[in-house]
Protein backbone atom coordinates (compact mmCIF):
# COMPACT_ATOMS: atom_id res chain seq x y z
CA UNK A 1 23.31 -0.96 1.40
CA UNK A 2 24.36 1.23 -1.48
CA UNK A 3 23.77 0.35 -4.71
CA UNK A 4 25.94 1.54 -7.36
CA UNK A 5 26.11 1.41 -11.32
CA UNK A 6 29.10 0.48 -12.45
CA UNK A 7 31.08 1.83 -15.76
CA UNK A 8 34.32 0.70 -16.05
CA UNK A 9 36.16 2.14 -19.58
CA UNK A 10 39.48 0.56 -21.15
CA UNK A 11 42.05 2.72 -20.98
CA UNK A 12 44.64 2.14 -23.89
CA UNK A 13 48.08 1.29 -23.24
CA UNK A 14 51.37 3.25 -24.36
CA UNK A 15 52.88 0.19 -26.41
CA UNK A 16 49.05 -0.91 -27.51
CA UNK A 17 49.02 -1.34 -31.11
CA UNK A 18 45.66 -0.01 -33.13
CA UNK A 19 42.18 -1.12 -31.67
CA UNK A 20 38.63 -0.88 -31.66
CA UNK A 21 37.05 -0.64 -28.82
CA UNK A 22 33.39 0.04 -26.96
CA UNK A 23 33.48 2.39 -24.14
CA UNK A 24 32.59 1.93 -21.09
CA UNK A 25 33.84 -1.31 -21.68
CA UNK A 26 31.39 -2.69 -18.98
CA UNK A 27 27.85 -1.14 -18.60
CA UNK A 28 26.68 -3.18 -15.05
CA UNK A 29 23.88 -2.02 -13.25
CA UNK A 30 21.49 -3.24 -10.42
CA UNK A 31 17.63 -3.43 -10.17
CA UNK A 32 18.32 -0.74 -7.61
CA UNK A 33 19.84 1.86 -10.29
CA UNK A 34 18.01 0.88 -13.42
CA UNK A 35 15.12 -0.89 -14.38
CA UNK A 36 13.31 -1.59 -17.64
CA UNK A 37 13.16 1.78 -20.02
CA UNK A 38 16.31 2.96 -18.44
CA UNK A 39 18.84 4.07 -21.35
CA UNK A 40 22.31 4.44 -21.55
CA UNK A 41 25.04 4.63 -24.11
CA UNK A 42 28.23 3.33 -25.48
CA UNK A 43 30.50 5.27 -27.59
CA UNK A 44 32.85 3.65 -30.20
CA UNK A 45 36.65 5.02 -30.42
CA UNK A 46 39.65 3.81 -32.80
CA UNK A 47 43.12 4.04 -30.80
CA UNK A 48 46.76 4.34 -32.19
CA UNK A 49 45.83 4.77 -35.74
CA UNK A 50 46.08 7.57 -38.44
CA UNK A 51 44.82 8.29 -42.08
CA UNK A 52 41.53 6.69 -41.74
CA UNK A 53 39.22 6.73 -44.86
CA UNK A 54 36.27 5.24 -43.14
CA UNK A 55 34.89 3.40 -40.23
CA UNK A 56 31.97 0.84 -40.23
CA UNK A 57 30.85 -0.76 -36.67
CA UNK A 58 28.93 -4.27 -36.55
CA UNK A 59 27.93 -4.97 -33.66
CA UNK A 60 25.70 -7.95 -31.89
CA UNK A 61 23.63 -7.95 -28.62
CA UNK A 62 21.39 -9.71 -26.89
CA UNK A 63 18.14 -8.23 -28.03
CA UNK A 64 16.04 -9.81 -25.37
CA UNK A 65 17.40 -7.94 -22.23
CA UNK A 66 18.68 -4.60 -24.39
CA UNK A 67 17.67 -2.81 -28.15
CA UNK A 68 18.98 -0.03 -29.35
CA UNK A 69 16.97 3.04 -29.70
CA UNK A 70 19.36 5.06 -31.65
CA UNK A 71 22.86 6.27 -32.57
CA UNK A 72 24.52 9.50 -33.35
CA UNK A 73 27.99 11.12 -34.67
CA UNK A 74 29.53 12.82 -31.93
CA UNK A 75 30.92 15.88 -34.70
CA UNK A 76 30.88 18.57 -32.38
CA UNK A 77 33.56 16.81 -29.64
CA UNK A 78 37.07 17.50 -30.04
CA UNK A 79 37.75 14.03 -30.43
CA UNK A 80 35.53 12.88 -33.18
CA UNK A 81 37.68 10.86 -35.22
CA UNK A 82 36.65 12.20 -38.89
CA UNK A 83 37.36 15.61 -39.88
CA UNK A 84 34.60 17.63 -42.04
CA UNK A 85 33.38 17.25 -44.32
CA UNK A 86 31.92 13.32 -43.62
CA UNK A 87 29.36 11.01 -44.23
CA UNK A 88 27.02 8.90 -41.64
CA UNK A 89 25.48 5.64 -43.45
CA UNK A 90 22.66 5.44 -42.24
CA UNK A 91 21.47 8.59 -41.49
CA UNK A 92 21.02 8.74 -37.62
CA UNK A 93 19.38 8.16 -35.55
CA UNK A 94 18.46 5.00 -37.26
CA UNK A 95 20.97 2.61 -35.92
CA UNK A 96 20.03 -0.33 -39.15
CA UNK A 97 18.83 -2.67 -36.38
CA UNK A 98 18.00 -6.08 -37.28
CA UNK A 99 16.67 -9.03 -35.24
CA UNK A 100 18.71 -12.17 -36.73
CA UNK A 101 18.01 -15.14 -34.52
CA UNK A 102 16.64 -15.59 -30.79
CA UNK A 103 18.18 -13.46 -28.35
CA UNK A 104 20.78 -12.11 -31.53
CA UNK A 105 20.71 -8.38 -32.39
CA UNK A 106 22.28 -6.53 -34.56
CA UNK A 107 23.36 -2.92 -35.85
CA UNK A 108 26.22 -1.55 -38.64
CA UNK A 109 26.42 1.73 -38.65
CA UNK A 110 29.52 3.97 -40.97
CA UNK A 111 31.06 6.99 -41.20
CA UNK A 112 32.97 7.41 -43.89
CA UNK A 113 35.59 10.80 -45.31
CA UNK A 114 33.18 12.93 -47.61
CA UNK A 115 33.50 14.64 -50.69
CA UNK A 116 33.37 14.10 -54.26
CA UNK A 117 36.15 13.12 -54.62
CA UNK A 118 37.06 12.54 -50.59
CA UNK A 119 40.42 14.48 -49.34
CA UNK A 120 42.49 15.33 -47.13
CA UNK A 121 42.64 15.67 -43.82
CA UNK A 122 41.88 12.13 -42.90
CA UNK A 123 40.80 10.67 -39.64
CA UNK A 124 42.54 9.66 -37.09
CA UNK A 125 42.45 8.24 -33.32
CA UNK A 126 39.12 9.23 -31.50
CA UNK A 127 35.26 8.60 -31.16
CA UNK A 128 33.38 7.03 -34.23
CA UNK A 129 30.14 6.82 -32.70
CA UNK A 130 27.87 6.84 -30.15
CA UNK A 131 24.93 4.12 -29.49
CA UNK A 132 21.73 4.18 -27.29
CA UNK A 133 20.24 1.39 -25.81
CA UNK A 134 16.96 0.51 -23.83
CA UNK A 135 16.89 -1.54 -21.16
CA UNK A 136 13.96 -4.07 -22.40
CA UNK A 137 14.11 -6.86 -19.19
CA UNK A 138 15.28 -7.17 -15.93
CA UNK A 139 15.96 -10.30 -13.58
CA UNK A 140 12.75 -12.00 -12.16
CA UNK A 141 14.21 -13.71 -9.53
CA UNK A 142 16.33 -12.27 -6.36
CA UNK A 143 19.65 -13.35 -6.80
CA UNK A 144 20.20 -13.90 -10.40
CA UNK A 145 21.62 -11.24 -13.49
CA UNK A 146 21.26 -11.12 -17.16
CA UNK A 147 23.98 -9.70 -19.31
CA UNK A 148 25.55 -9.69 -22.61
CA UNK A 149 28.19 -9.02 -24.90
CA UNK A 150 28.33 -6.16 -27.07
CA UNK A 151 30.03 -8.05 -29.44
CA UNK A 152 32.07 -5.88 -32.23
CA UNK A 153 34.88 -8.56 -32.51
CA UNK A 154 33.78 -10.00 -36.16
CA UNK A 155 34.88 -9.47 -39.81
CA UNK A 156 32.54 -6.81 -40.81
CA UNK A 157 34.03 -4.26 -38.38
CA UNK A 158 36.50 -2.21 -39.99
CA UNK A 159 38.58 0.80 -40.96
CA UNK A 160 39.25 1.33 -44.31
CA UNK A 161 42.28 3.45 -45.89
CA UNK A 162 42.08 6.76 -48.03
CA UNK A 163 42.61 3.74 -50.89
CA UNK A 164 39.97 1.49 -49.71
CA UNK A 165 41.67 -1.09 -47.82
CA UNK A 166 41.61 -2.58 -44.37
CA UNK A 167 43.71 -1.14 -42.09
CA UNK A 168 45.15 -3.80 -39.61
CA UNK A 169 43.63 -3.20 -36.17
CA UNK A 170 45.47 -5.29 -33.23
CA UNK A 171 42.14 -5.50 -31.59
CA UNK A 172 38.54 -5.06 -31.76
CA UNK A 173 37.54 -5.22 -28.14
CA UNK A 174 34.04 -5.76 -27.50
CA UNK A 175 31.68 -4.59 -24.62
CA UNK A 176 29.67 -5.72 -21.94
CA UNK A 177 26.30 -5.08 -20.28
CA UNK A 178 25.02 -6.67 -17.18
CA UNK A 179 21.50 -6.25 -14.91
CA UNK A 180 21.40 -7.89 -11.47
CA UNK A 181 18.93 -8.37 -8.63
CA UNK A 182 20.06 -8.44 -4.97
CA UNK A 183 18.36 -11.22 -2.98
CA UNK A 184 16.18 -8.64 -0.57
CA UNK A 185 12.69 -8.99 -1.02
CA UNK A 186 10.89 -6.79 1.18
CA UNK A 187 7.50 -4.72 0.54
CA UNK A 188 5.91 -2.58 3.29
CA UNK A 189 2.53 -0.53 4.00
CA UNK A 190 3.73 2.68 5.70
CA UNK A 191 0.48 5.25 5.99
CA UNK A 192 -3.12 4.96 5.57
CA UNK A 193 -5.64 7.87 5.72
CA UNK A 194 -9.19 8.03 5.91
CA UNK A 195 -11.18 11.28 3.64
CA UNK A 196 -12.89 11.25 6.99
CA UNK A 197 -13.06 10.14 10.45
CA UNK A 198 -16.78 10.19 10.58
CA UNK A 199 -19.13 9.23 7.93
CA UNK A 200 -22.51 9.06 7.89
CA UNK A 201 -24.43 6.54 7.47
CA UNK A 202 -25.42 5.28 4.04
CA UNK A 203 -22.22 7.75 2.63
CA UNK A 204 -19.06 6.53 1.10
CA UNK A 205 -15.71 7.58 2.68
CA UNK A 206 -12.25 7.18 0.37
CA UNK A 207 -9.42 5.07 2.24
CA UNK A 208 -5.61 5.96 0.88
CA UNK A 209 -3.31 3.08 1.41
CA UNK A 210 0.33 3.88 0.69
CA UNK A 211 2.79 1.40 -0.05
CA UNK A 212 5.88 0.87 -0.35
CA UNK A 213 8.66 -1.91 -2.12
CA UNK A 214 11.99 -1.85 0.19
CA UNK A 215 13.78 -4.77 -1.86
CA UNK A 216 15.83 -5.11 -4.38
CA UNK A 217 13.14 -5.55 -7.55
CA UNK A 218 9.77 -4.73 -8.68
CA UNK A 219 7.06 -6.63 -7.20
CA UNK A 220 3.52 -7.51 -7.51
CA UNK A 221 1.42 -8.57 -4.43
CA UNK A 222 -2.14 -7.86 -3.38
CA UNK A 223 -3.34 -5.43 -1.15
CA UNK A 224 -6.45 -5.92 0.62
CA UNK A 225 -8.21 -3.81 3.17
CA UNK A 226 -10.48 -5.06 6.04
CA UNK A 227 -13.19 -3.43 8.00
CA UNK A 228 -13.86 -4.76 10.84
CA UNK A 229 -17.11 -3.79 13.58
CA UNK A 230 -16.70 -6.96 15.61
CA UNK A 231 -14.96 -9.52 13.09
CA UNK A 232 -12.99 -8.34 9.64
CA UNK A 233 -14.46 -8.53 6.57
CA UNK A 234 -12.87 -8.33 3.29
CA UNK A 235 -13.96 -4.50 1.40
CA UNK A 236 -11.56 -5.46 -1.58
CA UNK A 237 -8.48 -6.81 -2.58
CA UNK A 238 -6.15 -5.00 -5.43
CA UNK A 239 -3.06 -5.70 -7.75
CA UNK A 240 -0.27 -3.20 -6.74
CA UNK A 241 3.43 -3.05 -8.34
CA UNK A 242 5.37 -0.17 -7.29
CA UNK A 243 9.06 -0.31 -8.61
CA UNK A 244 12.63 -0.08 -6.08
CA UNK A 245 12.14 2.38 -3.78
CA UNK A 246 8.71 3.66 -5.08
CA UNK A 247 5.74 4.47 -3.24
CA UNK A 248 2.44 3.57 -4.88
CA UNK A 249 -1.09 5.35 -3.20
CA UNK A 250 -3.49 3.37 -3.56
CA UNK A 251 -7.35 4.20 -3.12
CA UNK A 252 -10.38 2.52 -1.74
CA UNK A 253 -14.17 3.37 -1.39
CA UNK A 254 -16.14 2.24 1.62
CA UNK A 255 -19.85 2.91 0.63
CA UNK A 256 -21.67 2.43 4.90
CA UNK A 257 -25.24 1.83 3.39
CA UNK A 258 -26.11 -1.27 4.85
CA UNK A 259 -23.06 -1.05 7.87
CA UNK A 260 -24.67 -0.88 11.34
CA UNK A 261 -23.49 2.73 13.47
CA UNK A 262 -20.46 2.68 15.22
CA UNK A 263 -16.42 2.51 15.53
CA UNK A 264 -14.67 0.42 12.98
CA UNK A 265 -11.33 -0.84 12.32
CA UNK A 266 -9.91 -0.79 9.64
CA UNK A 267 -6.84 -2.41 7.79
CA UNK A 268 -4.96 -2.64 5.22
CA UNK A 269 -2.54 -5.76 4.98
CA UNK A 270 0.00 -6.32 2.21
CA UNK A 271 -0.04 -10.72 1.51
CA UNK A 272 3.66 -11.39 1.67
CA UNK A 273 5.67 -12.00 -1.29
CA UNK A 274 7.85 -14.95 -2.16
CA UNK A 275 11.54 -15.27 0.14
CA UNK A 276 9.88 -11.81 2.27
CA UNK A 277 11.32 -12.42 5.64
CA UNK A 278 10.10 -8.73 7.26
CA UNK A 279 6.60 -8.74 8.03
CA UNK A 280 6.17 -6.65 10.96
CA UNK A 281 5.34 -3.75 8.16
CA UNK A 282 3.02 -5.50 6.05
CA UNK A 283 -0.23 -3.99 8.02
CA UNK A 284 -1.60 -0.57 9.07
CA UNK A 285 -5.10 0.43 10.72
CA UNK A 286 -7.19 3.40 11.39
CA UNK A 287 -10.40 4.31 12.88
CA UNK A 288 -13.35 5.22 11.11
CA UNK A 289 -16.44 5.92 12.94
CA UNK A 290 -20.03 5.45 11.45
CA UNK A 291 -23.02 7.22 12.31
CA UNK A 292 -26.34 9.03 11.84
CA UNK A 293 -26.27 12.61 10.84
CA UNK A 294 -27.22 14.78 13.75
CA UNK A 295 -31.22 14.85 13.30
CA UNK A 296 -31.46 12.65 10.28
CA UNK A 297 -33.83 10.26 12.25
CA UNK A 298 -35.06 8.30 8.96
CA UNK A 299 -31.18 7.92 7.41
CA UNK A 300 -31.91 9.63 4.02
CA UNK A 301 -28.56 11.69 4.48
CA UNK A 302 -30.45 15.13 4.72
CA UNK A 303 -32.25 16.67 7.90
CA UNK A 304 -35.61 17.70 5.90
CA UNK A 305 -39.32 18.39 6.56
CA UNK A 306 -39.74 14.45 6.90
CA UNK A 307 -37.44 14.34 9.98
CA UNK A 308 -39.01 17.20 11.59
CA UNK A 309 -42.64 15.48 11.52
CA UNK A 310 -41.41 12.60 12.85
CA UNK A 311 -40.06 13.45 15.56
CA UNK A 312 -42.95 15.76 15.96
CA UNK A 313 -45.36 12.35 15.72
CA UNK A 314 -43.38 10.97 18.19
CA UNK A 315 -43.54 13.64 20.38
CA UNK A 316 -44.05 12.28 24.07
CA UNK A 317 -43.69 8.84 23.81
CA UNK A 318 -41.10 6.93 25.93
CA UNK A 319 -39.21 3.45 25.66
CA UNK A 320 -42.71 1.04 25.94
CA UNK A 321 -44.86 3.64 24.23
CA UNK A 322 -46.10 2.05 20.45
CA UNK A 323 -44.83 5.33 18.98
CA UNK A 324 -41.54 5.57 20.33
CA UNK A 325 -38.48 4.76 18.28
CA UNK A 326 -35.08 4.67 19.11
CA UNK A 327 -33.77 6.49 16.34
CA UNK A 328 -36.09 9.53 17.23
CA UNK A 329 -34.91 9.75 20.30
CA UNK A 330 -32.29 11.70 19.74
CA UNK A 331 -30.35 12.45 22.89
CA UNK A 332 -31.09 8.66 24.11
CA UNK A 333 -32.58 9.94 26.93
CA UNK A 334 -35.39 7.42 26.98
CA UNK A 335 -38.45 10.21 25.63
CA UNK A 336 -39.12 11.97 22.59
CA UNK A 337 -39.31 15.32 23.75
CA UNK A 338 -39.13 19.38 22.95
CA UNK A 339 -35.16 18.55 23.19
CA UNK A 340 -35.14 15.91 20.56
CA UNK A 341 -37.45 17.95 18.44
CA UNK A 342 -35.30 21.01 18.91
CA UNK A 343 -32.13 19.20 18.08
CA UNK A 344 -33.81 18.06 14.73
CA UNK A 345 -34.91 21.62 13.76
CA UNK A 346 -31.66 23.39 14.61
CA UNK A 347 -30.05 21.03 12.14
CA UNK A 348 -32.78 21.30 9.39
CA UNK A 349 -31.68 21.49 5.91
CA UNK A 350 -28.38 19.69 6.29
């Protein structure tokens, strides 16, 4: 699938008489292309119309979904409508935003001929200004859109004459701004990685978990990773909410004190989100083996002095002898011997 936003700008006709108009005259984008923060901008042009004293643009929106974050005069383009010298009311960026009503913004911005008194050359066809907005909300469920109009059609957008008065405009086309979700919901775990494939025993080892949203929206799900000797058991469970097409690492700790020696499995496993149809991705495993270190005999996570006497206490003894311990024997050879003992020194002060 691509996904595609869409800017679609009217193009004035030969025999049009004078308008106002907001290009592009539809801003549409998907969940796939934008998401909330993502700006873009509008620009406001006057067509077909000459000797212009002044312009003043009020314009409503649905400040729920989209604000504006600013607006500026485009002065250095070719095609700004006003010649020099001029005067922006207000001064940009601040667009005079107001919230009026639920789900009702609004802006009026001018630019007006300057000068005391203002002269010749007037303005004529071309851009009057350009407006930022922020994309505040996006659709929450697959399937659906939210849009408005950017609504300049209304009394108090005008041009004015070098004399102060109206100038008749034929139209005063307003805009339009749409945000849609596609209906795939799909999130995926695609790598895991151990810090290490052997741990010792009573030591922590870091678990990355990488994963992945493949749909057509942000989601939130949990993650949770199992470990698992002989049956799983749940390490932790975590909030993730990676955005289209991002990849969100996520890390766990796995401290072994109190975890008997040996291979484990473990998993991570992403719980399936609402209309998710793909599962075959939503797990991943690796091995992570747990053990003694080499000579460590009583498990304090350093081959010291202590070790080294133990073993040396033990010295002789066989499986059935009082003083024989498993953990001493090293080699699991059945005895506590000069091998065991020699295994222990040569890894003294590990």
């Amino acid at each position: 699938m691509v996904a595609l936003s869409l800017f679609l700008s009217w193009v004035p006709d030969a025999e049009c008489s004078s308008a106002v108009y907001v290009d592009p005259a539809m801003c549409v984008f998907t969940t796939r292309t934008a998401s909330i923060g993502t700006k873009f901008n509008v620009t406001l042009w006057c067509n077909d119309v000459t000797d212009i004293g002044g312009a003043q643009i009020y314009m409503e929106f649905n400040d729920s979904i989209i604000n504006v974050t600013r607006w500026f005069v485009p002065s250095s383009d070719p095609q700004f409508f006003m010649p020099s010298p001029y005067t922006a009311m207000p001064t940009p960026p601040d667009p005079n935003y107001w919230h009026l009503a639920e789900g009702i913004g609004r802006i009026m911005i001018a630019v007006v001929k300057g000068g005391l008194p203002p002269s010749p050359p007037w303005g004529h066809e071309g851009k009057i200004a350009i407006i930022e907005f922020n994309i505040t909300a996006i659709p929450a469920e697959p399937g659906t859109k939210l849009s408005t109009t950017l609504r300049i059609n209304n009394p108090d957008t005008y041009l004015l004459d070098p004399d102060n008065k109206e100038i008749e405009i034929g139209s005063k086309i307003n805009g339009y701004y749409e945000i849609s979700r596609g209906s795939l919901c799909d999130i995926a775990i695609t790598d895991i990685e151990a810090g290490k494939n052997y741990v010792i025993q009573n030591h922590s080892v870091s678990i990355a978990v990488t994963a992945a949203n493949q749909g057509d929206g942000p989601e939130t799900f949990n993650l949770t990773l199992y470990i698992h000797l002989h049956t799983p058991v749940e390490l932790q469970t975590k909030l993730v909410t990676p955005q289209v097409d991002e990849y969100a690492v996520i890390t766990f700790t796995w401290n072994t004190t109190g975890w008997p020696t040996g291979s484990y499995n473990v998993t991570a496993y992403a719980w399936p989100i609402r209309n998710e149809t793909d599962l075959a991705d939503n797990s991943i495993s690796c091995s992570i083996e747990v053990g003694l270190l080499i000579g460590d005999v009583n498990g304090d996570g350093t081959v010291d002095l202590k070790d080294v006497l133990l073993v040396a206490l033990a010295y002789g003894s066989s499986i059935g002898d009082p003083r024989y311990q498993s953990n001493l024997d090293i080699n699991d050879d059945g005895v506590v011997d000069l091998k065991d003992y020699l295994i222990t020194v040569m890894h003294y002060g590990i």
